[in-house]
N, C-alpha and C. Protein backbone atom coordinates (compact mmCIF):
# COMPACT_ATOMS: atom_id res chain seq x y z
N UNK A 1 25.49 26.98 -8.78
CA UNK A 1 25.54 25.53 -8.78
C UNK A 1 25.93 25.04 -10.17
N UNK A 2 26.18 23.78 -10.12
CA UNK A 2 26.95 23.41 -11.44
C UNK A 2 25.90 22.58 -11.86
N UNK A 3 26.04 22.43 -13.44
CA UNK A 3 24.85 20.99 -14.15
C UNK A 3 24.83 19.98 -13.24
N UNK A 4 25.94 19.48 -12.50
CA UNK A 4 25.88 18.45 -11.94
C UNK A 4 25.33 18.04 -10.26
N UNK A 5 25.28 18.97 -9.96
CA UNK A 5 24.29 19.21 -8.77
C UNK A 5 23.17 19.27 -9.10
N UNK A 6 22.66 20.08 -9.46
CA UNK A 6 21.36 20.16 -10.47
C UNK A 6 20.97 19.06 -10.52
N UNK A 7 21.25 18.29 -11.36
CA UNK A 7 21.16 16.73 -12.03
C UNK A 7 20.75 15.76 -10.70
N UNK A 8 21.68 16.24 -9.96
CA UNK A 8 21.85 15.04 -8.78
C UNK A 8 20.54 15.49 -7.70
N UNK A 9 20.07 16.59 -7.87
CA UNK A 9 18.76 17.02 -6.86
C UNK A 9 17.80 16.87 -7.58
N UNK A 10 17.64 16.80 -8.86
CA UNK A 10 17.03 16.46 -9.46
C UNK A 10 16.34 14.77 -9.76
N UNK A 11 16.97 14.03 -9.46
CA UNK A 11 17.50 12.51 -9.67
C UNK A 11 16.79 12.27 -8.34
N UNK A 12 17.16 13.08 -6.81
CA UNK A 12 16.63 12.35 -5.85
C UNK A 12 15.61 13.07 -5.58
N UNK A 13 14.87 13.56 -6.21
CA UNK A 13 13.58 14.58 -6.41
C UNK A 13 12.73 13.50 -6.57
N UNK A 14 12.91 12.86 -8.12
CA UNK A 14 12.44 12.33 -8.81
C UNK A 14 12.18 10.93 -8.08
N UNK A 15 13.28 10.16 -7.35
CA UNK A 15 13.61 8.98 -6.79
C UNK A 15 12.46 9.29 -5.59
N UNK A 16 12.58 10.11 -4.41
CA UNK A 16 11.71 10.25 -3.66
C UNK A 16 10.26 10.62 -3.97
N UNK A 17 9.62 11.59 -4.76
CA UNK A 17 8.44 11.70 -5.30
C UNK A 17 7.53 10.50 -6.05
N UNK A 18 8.51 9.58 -6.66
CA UNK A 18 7.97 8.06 -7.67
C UNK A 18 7.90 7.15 -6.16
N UNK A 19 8.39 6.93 -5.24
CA UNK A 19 8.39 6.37 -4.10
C UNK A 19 7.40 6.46 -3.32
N UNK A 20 6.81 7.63 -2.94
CA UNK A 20 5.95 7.75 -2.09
C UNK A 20 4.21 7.89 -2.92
N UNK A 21 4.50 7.29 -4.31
CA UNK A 21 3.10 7.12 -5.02
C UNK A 21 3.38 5.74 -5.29
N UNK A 22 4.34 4.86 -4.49
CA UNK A 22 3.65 3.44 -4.58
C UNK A 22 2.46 3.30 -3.70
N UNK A 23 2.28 2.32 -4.24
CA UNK A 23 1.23 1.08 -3.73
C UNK A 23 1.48 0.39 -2.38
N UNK A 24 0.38 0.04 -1.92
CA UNK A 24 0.62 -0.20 -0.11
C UNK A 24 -0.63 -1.36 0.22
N UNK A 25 0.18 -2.49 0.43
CA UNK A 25 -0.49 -3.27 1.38
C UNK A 25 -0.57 -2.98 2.94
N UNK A 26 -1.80 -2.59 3.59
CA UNK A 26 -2.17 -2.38 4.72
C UNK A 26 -2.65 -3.71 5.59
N UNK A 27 -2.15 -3.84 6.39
CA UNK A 27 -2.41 -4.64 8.00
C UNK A 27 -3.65 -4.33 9.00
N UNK A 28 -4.25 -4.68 9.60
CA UNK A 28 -5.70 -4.10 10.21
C UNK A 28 -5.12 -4.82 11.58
N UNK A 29 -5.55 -4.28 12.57
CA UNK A 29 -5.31 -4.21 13.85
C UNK A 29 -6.66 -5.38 14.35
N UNK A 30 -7.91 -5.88 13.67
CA UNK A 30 -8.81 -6.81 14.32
C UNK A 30 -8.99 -7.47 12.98
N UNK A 31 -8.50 -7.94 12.38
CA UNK A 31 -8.47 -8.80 11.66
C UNK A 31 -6.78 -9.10 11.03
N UNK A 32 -6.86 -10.87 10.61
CA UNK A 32 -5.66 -11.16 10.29
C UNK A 32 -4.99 -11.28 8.67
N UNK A 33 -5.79 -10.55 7.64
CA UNK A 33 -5.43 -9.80 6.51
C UNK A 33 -4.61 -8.44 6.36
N UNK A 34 -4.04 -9.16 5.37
CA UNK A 34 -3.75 -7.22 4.28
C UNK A 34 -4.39 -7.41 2.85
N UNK A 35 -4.65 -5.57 2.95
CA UNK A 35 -5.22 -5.40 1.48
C UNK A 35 -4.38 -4.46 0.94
N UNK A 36 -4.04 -4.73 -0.41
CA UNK A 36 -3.06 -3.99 -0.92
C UNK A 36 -3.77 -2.98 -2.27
N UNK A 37 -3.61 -1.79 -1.64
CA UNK A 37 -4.31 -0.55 -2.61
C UNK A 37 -3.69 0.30 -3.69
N UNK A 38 -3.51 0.83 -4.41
CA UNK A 38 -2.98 1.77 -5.22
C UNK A 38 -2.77 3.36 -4.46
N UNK A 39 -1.22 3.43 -3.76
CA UNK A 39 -1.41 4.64 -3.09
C UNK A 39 -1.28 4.45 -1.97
N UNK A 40 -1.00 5.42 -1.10
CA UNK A 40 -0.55 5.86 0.33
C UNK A 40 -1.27 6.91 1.17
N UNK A 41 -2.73 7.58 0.67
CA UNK A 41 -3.45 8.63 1.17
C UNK A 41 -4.00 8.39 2.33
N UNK A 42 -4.65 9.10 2.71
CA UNK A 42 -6.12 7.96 3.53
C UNK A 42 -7.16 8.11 2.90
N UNK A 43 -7.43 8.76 1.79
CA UNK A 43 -8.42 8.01 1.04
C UNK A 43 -7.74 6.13 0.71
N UNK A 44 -6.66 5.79 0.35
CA UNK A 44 -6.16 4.84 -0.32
C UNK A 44 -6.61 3.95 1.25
N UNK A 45 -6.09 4.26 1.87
CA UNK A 45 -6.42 3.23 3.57
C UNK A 45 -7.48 3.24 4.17
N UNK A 46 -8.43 4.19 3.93
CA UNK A 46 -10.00 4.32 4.13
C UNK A 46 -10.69 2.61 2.92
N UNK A 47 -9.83 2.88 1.32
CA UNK A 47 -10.37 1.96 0.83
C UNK A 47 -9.84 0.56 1.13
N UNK A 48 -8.83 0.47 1.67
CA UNK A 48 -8.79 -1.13 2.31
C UNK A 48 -9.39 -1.17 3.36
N UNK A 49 -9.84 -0.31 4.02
CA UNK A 49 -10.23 -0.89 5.27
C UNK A 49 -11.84 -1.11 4.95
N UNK A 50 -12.17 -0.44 3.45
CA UNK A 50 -13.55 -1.05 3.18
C UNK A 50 -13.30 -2.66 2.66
N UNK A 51 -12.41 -2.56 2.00
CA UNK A 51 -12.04 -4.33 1.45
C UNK A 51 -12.18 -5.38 2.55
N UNK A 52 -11.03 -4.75 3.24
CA UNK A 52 -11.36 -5.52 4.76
C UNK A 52 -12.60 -5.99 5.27
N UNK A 53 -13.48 -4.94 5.54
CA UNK A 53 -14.36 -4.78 5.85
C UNK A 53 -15.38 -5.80 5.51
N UNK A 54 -15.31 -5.82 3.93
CA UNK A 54 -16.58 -6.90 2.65
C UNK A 54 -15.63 -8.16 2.98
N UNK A 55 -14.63 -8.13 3.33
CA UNK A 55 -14.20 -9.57 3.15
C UNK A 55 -14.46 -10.47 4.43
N UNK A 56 -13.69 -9.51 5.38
CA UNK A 56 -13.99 -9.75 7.21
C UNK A 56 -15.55 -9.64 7.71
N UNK A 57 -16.32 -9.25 7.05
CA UNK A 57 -17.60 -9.54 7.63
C UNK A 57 -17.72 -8.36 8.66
N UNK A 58 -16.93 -7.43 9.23
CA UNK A 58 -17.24 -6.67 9.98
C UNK A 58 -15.68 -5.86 10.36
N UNK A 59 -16.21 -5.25 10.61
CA UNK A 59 -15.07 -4.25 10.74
C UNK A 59 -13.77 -4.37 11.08
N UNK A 60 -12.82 -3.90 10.66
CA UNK A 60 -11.48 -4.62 11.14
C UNK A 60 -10.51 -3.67 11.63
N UNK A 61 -10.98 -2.35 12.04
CA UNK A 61 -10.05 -1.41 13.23
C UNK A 61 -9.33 -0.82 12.02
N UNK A 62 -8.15 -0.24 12.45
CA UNK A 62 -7.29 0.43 12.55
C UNK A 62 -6.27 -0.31 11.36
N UNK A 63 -5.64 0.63 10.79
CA UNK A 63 -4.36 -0.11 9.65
C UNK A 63 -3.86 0.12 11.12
N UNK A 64 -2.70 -1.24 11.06
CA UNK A 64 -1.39 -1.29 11.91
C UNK A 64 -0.43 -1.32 11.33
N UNK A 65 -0.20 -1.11 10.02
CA UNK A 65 1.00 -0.61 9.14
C UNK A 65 1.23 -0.91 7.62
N UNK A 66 2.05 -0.54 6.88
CA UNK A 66 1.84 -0.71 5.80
C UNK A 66 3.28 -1.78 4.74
N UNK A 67 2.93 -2.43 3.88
CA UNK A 67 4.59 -3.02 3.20
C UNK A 67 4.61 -3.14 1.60
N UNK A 68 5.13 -3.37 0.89
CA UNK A 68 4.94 -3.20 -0.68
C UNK A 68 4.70 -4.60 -0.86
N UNK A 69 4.42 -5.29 -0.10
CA UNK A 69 4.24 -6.39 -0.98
C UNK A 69 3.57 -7.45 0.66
N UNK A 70 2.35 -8.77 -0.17
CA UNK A 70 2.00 -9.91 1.13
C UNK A 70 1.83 -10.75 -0.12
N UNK A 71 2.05 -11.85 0.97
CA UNK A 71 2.24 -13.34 0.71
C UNK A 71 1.63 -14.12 1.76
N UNK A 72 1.12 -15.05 1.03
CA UNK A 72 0.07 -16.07 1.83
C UNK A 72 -1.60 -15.83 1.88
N UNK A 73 -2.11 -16.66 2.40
CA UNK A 73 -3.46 -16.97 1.82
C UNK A 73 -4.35 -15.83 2.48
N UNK A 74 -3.59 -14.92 3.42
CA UNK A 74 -4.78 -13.79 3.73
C UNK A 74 -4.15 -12.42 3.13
N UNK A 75 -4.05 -12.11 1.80
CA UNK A 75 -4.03 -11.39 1.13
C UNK A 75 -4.92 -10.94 0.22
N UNK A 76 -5.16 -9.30 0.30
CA UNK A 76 -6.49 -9.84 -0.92
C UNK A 76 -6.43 -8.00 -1.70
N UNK A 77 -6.90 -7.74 -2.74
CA UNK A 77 -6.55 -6.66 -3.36
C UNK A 77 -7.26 -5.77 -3.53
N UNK A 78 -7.54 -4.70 -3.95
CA UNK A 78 -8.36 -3.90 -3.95
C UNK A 78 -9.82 -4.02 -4.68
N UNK A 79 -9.90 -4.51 -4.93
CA UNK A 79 -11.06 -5.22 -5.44
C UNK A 79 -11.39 -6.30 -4.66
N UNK A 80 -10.98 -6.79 -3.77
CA UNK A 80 -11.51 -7.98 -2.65
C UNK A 80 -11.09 -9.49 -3.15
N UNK A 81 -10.09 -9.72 -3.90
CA UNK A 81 -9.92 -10.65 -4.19
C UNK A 81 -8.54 -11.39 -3.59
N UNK A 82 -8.88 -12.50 -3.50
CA UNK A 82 -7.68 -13.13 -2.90
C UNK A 82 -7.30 -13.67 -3.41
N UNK A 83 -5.14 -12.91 -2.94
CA UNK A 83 -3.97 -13.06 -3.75
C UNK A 83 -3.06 -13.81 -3.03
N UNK A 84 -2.38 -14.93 -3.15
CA UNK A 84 -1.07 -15.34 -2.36
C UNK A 84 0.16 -14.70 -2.46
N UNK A 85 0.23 -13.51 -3.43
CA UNK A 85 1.43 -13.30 -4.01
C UNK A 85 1.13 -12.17 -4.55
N UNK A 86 1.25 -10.51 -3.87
CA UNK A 86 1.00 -9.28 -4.24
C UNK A 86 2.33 -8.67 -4.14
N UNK A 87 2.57 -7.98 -5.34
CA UNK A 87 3.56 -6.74 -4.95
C UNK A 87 3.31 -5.59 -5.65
N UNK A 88 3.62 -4.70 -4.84
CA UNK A 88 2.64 -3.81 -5.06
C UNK A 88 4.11 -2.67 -5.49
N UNK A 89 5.28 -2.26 -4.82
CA UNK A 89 6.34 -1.63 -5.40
C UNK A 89 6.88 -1.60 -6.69
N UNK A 90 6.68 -0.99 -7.75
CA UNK A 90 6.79 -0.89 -9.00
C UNK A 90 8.36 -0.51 -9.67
């Protein structure tokens, strides 16, 4: 292989690996919030769905999906605070 292949698998190594350690606002399936966490694990979605949880008063199901970024007044962050304006893609 030449430097320049190299380089170029290298580049989308790098591009895909920095990608999948963003940050993720999660959606809950019984409640009408997202909480946006540091991370993509299920430890990281276990901890919004505790946020959820302290904020919603009771349990709020299932993530129904995830986006880098919420807007509007039922947003709230990992720490339980509410954000109108999260982005979480770096």
């Amino acid at each position: 292989m030449n430097k320049l292949t190299i380089s170029l698998i290298l580049l989308f190594a790098t591009i895909f690996t920095t990608s999948s350690l963003s940050a993720k606002c999660y959606g809950f399936r019984d409640a009408e919030i997202k909480v946006c966490v540091e991370g993509d694990s299920n430890a990281d979605r276990k901890k919004a769905g505790e946020v959820c949880k302290k904020v919603n008063g009771s349990d709020c199901g299932l993530t129904t999906g995830n986006s880098g970024s919420c807007t509007g007044p039922k947003c709230y962050d990992a720490n339980g605070n509410q954000n109108k304006n999260i982005k979480t893609n770096k």
